[in-house]
Protein backbone atom coordinates (compact mmCIF):
# COMPACT_ATOMS: atom_id res chain seq x y z
CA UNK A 1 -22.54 -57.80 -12.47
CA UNK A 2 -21.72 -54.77 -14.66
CA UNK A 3 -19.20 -52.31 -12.53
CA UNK A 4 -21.15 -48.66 -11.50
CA UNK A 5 -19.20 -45.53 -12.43
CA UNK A 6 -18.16 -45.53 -8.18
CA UNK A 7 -16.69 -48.95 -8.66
CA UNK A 8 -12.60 -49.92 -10.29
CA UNK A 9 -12.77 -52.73 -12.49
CA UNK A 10 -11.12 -55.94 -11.01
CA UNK A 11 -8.49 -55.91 -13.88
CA UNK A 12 -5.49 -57.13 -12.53
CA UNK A 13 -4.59 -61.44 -12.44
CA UNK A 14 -2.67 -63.10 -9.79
CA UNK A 15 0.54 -61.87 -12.12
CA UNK A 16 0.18 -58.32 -12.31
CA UNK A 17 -0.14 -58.60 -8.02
CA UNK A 18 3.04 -60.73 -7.45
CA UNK A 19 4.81 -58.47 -9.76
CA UNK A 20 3.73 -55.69 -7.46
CA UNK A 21 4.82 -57.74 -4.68
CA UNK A 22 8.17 -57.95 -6.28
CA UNK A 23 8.60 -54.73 -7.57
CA UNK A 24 7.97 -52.36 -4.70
CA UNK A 25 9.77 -54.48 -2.59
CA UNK A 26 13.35 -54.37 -4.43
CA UNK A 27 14.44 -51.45 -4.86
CA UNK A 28 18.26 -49.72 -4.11
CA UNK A 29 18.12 -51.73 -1.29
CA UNK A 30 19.80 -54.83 -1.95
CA UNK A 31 22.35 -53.13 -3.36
CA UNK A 32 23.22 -51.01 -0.37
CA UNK A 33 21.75 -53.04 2.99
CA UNK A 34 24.72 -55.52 2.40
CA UNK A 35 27.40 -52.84 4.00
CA UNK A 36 25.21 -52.02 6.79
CA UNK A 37 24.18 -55.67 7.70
CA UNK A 38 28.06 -56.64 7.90
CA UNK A 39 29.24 -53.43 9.34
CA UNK A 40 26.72 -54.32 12.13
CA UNK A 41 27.65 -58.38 12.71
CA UNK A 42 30.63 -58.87 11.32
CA UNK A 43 30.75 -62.45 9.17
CA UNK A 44 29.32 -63.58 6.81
CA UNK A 45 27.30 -66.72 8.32
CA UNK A 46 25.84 -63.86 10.51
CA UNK A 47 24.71 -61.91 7.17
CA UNK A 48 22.86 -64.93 6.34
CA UNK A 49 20.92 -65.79 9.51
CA UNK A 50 20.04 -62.64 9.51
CA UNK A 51 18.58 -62.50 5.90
CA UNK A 52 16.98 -65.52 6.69
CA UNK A 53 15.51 -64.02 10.18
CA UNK A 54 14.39 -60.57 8.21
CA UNK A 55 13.35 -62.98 5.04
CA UNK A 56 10.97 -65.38 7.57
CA UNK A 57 9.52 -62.20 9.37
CA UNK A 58 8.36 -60.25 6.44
CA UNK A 59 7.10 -63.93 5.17
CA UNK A 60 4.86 -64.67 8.23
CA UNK A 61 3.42 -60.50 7.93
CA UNK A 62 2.84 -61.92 4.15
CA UNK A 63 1.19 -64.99 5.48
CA UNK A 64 -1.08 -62.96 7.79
CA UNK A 65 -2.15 -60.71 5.16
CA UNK A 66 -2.87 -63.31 3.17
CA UNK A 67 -5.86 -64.66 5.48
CA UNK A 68 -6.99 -61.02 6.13
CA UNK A 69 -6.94 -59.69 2.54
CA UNK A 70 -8.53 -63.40 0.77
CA UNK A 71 -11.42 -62.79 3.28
CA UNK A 72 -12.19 -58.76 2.71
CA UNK A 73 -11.07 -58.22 -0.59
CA UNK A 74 -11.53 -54.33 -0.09
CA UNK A 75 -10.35 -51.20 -1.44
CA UNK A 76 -7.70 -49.68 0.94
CA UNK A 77 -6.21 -52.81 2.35
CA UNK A 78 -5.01 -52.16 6.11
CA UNK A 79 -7.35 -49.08 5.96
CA UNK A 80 -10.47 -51.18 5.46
CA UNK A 81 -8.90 -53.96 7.75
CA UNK A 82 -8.43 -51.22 10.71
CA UNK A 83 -12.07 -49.85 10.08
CA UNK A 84 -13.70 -53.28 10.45
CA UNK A 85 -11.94 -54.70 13.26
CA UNK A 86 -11.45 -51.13 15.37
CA UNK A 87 -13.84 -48.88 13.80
CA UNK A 88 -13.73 -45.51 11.83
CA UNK A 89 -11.69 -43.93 13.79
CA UNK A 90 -8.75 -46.56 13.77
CA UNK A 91 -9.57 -46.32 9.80
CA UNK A 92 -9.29 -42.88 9.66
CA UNK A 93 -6.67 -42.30 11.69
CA UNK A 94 -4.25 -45.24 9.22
CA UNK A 95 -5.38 -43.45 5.71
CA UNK A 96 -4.02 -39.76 7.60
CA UNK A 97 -0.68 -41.48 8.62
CA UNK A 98 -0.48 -42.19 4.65
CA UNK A 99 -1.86 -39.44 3.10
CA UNK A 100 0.18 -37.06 5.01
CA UNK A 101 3.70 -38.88 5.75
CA UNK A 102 4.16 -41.99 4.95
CA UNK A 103 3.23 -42.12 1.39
CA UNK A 104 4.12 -38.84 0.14
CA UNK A 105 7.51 -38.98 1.49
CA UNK A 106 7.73 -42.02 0.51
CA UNK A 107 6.89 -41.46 -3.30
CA UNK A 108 8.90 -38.60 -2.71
CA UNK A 109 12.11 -40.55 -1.77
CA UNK A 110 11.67 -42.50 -3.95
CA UNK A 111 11.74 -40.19 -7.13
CA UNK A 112 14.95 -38.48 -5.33
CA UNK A 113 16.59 -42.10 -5.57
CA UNK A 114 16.18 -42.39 -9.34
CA UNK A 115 17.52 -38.87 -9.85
CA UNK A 116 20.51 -39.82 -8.07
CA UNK A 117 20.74 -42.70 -9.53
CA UNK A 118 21.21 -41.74 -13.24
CA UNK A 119 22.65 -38.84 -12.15
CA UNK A 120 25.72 -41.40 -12.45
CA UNK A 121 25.31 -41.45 -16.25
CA UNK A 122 26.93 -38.75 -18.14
CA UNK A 123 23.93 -37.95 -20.21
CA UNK A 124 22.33 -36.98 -16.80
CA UNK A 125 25.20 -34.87 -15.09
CA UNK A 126 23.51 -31.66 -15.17
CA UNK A 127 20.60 -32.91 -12.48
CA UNK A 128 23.05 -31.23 -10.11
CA UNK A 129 23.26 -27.87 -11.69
CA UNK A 130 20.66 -25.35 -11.00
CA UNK A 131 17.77 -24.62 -13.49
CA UNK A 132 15.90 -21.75 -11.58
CA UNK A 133 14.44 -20.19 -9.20
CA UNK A 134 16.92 -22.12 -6.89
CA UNK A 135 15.64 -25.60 -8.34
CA UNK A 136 17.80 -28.62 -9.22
CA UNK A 137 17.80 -30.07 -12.59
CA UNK A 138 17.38 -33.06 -11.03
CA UNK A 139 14.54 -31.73 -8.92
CA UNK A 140 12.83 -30.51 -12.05
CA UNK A 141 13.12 -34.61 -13.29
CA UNK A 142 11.92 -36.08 -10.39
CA UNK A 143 8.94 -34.12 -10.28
CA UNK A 144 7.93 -34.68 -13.97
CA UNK A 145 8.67 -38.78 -13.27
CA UNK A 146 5.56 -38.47 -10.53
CA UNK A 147 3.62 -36.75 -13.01
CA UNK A 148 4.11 -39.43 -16.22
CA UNK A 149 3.65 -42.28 -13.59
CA UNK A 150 0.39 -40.45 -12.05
CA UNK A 151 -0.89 -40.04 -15.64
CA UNK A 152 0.33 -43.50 -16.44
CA UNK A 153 -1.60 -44.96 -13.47
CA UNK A 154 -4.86 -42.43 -14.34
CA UNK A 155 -4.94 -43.27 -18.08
CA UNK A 156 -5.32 -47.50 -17.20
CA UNK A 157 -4.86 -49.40 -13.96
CA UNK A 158 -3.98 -52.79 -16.25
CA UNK A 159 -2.14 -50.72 -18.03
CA UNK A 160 0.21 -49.56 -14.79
CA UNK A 161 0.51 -53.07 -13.81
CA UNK A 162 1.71 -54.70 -17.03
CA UNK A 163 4.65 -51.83 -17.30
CA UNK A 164 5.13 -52.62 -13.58
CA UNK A 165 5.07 -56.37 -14.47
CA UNK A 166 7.54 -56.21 -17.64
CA UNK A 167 9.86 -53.54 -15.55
CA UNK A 168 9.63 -56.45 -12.64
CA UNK A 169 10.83 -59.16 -14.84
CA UNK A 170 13.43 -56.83 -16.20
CA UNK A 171 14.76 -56.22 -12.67
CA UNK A 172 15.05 -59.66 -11.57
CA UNK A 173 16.83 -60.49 -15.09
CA UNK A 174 19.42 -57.95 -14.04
CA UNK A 175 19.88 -59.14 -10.40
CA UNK A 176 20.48 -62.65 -12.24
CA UNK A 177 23.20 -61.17 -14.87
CA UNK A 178 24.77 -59.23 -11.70
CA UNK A 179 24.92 -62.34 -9.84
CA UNK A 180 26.49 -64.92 -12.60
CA UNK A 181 28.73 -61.97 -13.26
CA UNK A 182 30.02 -62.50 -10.12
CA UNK A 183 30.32 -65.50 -9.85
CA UNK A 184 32.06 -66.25 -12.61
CA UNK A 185 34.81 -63.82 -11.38
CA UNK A 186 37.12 -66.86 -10.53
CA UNK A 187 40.04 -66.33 -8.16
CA UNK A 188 41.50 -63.77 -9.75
CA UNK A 189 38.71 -61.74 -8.61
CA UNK A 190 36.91 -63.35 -5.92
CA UNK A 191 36.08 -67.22 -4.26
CA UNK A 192 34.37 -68.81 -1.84
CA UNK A 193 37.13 -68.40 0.45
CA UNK A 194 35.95 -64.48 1.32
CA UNK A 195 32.75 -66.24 3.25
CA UNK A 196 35.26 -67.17 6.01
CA UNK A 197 36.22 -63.51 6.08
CA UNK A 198 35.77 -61.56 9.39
CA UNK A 199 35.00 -57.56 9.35
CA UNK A 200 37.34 -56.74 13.09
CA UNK A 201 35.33 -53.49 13.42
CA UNK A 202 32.11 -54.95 13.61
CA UNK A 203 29.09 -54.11 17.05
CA UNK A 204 28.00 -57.54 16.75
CA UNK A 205 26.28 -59.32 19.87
CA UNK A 206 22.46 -58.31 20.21
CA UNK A 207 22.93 -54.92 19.12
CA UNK A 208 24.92 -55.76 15.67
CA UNK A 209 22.12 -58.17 15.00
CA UNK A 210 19.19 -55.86 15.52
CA UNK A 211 21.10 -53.35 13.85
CA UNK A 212 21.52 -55.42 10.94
CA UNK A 213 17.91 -57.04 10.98
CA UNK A 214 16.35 -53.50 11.21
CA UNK A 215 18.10 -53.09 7.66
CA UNK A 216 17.33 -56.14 6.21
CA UNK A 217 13.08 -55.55 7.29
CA UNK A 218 13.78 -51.76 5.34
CA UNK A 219 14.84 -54.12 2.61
CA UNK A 220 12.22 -56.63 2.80
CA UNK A 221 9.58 -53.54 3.28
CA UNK A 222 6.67 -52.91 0.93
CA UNK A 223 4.89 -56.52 0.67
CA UNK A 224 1.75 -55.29 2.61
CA UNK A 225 1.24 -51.86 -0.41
CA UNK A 226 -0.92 -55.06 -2.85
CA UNK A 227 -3.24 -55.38 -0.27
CA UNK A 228 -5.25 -51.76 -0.88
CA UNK A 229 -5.32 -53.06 -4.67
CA UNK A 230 -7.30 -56.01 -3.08
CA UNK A 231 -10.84 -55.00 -5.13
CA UNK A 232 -9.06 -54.74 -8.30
CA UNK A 233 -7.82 -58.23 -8.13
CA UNK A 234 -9.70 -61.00 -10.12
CA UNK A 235 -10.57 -64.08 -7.68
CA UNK A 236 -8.99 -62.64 -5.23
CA UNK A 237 -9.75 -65.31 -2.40
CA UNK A 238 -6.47 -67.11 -4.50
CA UNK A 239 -4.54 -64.45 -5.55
CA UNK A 240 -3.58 -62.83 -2.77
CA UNK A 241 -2.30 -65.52 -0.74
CA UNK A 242 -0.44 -66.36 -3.60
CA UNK A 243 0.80 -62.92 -5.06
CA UNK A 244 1.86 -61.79 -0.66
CA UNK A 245 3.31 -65.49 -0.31
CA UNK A 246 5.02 -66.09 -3.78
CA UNK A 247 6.08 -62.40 -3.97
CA UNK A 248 8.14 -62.55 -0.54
CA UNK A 249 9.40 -65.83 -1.21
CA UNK A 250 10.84 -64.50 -4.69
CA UNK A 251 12.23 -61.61 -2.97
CA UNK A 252 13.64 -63.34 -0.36
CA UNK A 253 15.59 -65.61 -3.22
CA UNK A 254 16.87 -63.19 -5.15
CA UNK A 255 18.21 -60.90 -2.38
CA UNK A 256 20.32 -64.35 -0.86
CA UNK A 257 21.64 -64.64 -4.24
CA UNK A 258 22.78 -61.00 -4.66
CA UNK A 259 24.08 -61.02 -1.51
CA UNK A 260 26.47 -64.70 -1.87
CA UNK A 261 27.51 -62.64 -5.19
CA UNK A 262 28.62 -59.76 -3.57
CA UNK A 263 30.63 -61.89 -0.99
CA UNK A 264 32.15 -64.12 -2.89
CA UNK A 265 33.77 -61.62 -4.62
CA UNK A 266 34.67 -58.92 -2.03
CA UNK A 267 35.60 -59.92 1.62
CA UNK A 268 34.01 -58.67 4.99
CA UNK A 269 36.17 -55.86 5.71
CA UNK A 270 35.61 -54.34 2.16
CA UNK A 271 31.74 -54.68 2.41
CA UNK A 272 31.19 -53.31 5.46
CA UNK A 273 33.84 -49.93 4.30
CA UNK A 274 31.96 -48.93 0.99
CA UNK A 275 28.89 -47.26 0.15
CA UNK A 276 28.01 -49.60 -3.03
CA UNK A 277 29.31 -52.70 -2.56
CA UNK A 278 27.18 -54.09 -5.25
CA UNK A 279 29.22 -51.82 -7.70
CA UNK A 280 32.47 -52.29 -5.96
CA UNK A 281 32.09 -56.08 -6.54
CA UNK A 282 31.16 -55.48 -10.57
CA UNK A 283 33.72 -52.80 -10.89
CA UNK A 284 36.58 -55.23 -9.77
CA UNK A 285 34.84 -58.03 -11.88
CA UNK A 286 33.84 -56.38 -15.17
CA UNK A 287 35.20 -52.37 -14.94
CA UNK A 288 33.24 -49.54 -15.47
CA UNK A 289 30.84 -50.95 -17.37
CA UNK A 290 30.27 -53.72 -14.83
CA UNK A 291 29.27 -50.77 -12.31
CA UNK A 292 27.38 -49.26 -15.08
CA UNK A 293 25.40 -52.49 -15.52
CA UNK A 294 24.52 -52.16 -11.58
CA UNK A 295 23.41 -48.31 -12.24
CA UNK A 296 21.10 -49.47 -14.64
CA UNK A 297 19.96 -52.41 -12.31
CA UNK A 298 19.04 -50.02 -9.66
CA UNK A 299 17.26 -47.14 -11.73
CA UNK A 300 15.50 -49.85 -13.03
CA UNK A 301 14.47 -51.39 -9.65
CA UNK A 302 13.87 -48.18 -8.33
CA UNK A 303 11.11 -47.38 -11.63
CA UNK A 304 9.40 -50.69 -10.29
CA UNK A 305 8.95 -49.85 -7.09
CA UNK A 306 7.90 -46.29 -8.04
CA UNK A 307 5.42 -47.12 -10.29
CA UNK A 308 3.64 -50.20 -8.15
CA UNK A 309 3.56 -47.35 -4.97
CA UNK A 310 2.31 -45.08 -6.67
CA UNK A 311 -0.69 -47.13 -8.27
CA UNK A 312 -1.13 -48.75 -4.86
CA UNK A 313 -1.29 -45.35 -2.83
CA UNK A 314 -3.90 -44.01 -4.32
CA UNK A 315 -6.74 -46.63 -3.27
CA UNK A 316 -6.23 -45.66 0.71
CA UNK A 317 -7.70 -41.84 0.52
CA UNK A 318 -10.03 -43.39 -2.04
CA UNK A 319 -11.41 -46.10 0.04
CA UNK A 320 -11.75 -43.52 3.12
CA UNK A 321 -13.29 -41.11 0.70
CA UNK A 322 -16.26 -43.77 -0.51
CA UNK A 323 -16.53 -44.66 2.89
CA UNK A 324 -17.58 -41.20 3.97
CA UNK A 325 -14.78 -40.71 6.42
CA UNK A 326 -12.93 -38.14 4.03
CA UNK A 327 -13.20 -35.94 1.17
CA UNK A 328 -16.18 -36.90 -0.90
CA UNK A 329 -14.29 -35.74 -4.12
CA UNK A 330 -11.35 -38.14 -3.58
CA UNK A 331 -13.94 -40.78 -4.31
CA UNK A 332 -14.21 -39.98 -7.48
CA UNK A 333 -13.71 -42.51 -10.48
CA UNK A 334 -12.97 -40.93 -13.95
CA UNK A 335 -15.86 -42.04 -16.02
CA UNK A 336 -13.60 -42.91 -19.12
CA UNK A 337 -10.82 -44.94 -17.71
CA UNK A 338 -12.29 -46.15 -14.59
CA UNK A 339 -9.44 -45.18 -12.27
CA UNK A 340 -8.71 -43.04 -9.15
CA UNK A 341 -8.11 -40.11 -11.09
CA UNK A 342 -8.74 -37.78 -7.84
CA UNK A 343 -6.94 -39.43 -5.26
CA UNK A 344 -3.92 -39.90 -7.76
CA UNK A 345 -3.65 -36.71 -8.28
CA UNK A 346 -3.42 -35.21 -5.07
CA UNK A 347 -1.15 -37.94 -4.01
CA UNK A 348 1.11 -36.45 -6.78
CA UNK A 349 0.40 -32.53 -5.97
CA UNK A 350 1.65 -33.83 -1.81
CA UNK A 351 4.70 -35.47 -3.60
CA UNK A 352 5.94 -32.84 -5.79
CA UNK A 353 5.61 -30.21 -3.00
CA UNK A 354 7.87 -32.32 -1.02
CA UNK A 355 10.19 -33.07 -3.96
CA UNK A 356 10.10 -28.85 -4.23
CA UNK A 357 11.68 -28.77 -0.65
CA UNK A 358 14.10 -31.32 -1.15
CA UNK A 359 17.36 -31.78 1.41
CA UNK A 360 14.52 -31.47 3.86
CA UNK A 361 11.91 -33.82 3.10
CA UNK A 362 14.34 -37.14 3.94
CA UNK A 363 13.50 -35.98 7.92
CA UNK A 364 9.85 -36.54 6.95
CA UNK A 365 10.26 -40.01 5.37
CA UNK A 366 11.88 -41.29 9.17
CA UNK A 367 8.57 -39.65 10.58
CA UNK A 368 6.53 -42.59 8.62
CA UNK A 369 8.67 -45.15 10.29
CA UNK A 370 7.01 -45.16 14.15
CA UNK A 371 3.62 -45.11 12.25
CA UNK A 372 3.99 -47.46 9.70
CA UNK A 373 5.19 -50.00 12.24
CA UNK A 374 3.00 -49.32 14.37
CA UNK A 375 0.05 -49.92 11.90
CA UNK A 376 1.97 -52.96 10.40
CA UNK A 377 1.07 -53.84 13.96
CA UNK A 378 -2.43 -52.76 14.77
CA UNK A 379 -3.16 -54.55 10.73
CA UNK A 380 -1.84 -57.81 12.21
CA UNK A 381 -3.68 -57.92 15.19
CA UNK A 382 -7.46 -57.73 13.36
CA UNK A 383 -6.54 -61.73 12.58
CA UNK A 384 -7.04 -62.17 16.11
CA UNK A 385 -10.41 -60.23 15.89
CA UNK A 386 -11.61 -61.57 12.88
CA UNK A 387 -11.35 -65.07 13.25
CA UNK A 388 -13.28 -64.72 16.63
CA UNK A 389 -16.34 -62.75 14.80
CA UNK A 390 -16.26 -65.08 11.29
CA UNK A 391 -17.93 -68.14 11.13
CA UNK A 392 -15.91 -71.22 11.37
CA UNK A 393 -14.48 -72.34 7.55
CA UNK A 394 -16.15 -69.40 5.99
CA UNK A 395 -11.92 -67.89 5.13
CA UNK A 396 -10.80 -69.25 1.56
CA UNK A 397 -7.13 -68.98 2.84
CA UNK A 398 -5.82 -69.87 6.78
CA UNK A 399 -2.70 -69.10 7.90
CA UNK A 400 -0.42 -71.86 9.20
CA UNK A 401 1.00 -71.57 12.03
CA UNK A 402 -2.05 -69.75 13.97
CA UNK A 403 -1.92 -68.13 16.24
CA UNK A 404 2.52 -68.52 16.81
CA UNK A 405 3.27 -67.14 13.57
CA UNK A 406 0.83 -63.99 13.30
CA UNK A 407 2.22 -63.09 17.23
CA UNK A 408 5.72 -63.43 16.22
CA UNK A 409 5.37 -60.80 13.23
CA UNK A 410 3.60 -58.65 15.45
CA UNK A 411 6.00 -59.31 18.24
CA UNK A 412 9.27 -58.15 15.62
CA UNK A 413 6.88 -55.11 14.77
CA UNK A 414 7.06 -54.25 18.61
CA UNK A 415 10.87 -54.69 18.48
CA UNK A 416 11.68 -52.39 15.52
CA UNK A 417 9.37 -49.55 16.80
CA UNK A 418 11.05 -50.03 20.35
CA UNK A 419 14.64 -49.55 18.06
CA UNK A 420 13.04 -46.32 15.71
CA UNK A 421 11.78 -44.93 18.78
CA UNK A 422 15.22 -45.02 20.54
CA UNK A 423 17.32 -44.18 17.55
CA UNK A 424 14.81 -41.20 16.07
CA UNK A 425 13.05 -40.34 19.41
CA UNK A 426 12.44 -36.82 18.40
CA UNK A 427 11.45 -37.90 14.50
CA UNK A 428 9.38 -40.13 16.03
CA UNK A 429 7.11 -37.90 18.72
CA UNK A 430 6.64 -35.93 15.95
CA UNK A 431 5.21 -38.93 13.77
CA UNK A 432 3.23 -40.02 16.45
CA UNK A 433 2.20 -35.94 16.57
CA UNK A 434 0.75 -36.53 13.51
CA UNK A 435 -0.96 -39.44 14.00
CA UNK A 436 -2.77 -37.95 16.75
CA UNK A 437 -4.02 -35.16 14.95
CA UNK A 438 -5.78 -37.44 13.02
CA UNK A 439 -8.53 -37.65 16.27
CA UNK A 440 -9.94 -34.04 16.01
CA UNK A 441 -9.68 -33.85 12.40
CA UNK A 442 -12.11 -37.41 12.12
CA UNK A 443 -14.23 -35.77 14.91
CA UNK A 444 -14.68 -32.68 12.95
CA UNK A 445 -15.28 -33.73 9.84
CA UNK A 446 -18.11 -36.43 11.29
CA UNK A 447 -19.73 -33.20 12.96
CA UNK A 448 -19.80 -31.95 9.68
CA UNK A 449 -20.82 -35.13 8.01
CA UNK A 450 -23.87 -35.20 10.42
CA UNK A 451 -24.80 -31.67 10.34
């Protein structure tokens, strides 16, 4: 069937989405989390169990996904999920979370985090000096880095994907060098016998733990972004399952092995005191350069993720847009390269006007968290709803474990917005604020839509 000038192409294979998978996922996190998580419990056995907990989570939200996405292979992912199961509304009330929080300041964080980053590098130094008008050098970057990815993502969607695959492979080489680096320290340097190490200050009990899993979830985060790209997927019935399953599973192997890396060669106490123990642990191993090499392994990671949330983004205004629920505009595909040109762009103008105010736009990225849960949530529960209303062997991918597993992700979604609410209780009234909004803004624009 030859694609109308309203449709995107399916143009990306079951490699392009695990890559996405992979790449948004890792970002600075790994190297950072590993501080926090033993700061919180103490040992490392307890770092592991926890990984493992956060790892098995995050899988199961894959695995539920999975089902949901291989049956409604839809622009927008959770937005289209929402719509069908709750109605227009719940739809429209998801895409406004992400259009004007979560997304943005997301995006927006994230081009911050490569600024710092090779801000590190000497060829970079002067992103802290001041260009004009009271702007950052480094402001200046990140802003033209959302602009060369937007255009990226507007000039070819395969094309976005295969920079986001090669920059994915890339990312996971580097994690491996970092690793057998490591490793190969010997006991001048490091040994196995820093796993029996204890960090004294340490909250541990319940608290340390949820403290620690919280961080390791933030590090596992981003798995669910592949779904809105569900209706540029070829065959997507298999390659979702595979791309949410495989890509989690990868993840969830690579961050184990970063982590055994960094302990073998630095002990508890040590972890848990510095800010980059990833770069600690190279610096004692292999000097400057060895730090350098992580540097270059997180700017890299960090590129990944920001190109593969960008792309993804995008689709959730558009789908809302086509669906009549939004702008009509933001439905628009450009007739020459058969992308989201609109909807890409705006996403960029909302980004770069957060990146303009930045050392205040970090307080709007811990808005998204209540509502990102909370949908993570809501997006879960439609299996429940779904598999009532669709005819018996009719879904080309079942999760195992139905209905346990699907309850227990949304039961650790319940936990962690119970633990954002308490730790950010004023960030996150004014999230849900925002959310709410949403319900006279739908209303109105209906009236309009009917009128």
């Amino acid at each position: 069937m030859k694609e109308t000038q309203s449709e995107l192409p399916r143009v990306l294979n079951v490699s392009h989405a695990t890559a996405i998978v992979v790449g948004i996922i890792i970002g600075s996190g790994i190297f950072l989390v590993p501080r926090e998580m033993m700061a919180a419990v103490g040992s490392s056995s307890m770092v592991y169990v926890v990984w493992i907990v956060g790892g098995l989570l995050s899988l199961f939200g894959a695995m539920t996904y999975a089902e949901i996405a291989a049956a409604r292979p839809k622009y927008g992912g959770e937005y289209a999920f929402l719509r069908e199961a709750y109605g227009d509304q719940m739809g429209f009330l998801y895409m406004w979370t992400q259009i004007t929080v979560a997304k943005p300041a997301s995006l927006a964080t994230v081009a911050s985090g490569l600024t710092r980053v090779l801000a590190t590098f000497t060829i970079f130094s002067t992103f802290s000096q001041p260009a004009f008008a009271g702007l950052l050098w480094g402001q200046l970057f990140a802003i033209c880095v959302t602009w060369l990815i937007t255009l990226l993502n507007i000039v070819g969607t395969r094309r976005s994907a295969n920079v986001q695959l090669v920059l994915t492979w890339l990312k996971g080489l580097l994690i491996l060098v970092i690793a057998g680096f490591c490793f190969s320290a010997g006991s001048a340097h490091g040994g196995w016998h820093n796993f029996a190490t204890d960090f004294v200050g340490a909250k541990r009990g319940f608290s340390g733990f949820m403290v620690a899993l919280v961080a390791a979830l933030w590090a596992y985060d981003g798995w669910s972004d592949v779904t809105t790209m569900a209706g540029e997927v070829e065959r997507p019935q298999r390659s979702m399952p595979i791309a949410l399953i495989a890509g989690v599973a990868i993840v969830g192997a690579l961050y184990m092995i970063t982590n055994a890396a960094i302990q073998y060669v630095l002990p508890a106490g040590v972890i848990a005191s510095v800010d980059r123990p990833a770069a600690d642990a190279m610096r004692l191993v292999a000097g400057h350069w060895g730090a350098t090499l992580v540097s270059l392994g997180m700017a890299v990671s960090i590129a990944a993720t920001f190109v593969g949330s960008s792309l993804s983004g995008a689709r959730v205004p558009f789908a809302a847009a086509r669906d009549g629920l939004f702008f009509k505009g933001l439905a628009h595909v450009h007739p020459r390269f058969h992308t989201p040109s609109t909807a890409l762009i705006l996403q960029a103008v909302l980004s770069s006007l957060l990146l303009l105010s930045i050392g205040r736009f970090q307080a709007l990225f811990s808005l998204a968290i209540f509502g990102e849960w909370l949908f993570y949530a809501m997006t879960s529960s439609t299996i429940f709803i779904f598999r009532r209303r669709d005819a018996p062997g009719s879904r080309p991918y079942s999760v195992w474990g139905y209905p346990f597993l699907p309850a227990l992700f949304i039961l650790a979604a319940i936990v962690l917005l119970v633990f954002s609410f308490a730790d950010q209780p004023r960030n996150s009234l004014i999230g849900s604020g925002i959310i709410l909004l949403g319900i006279p803004l739908h209303r109105f624009l209906q009236r309009r839509r009917t009128t």
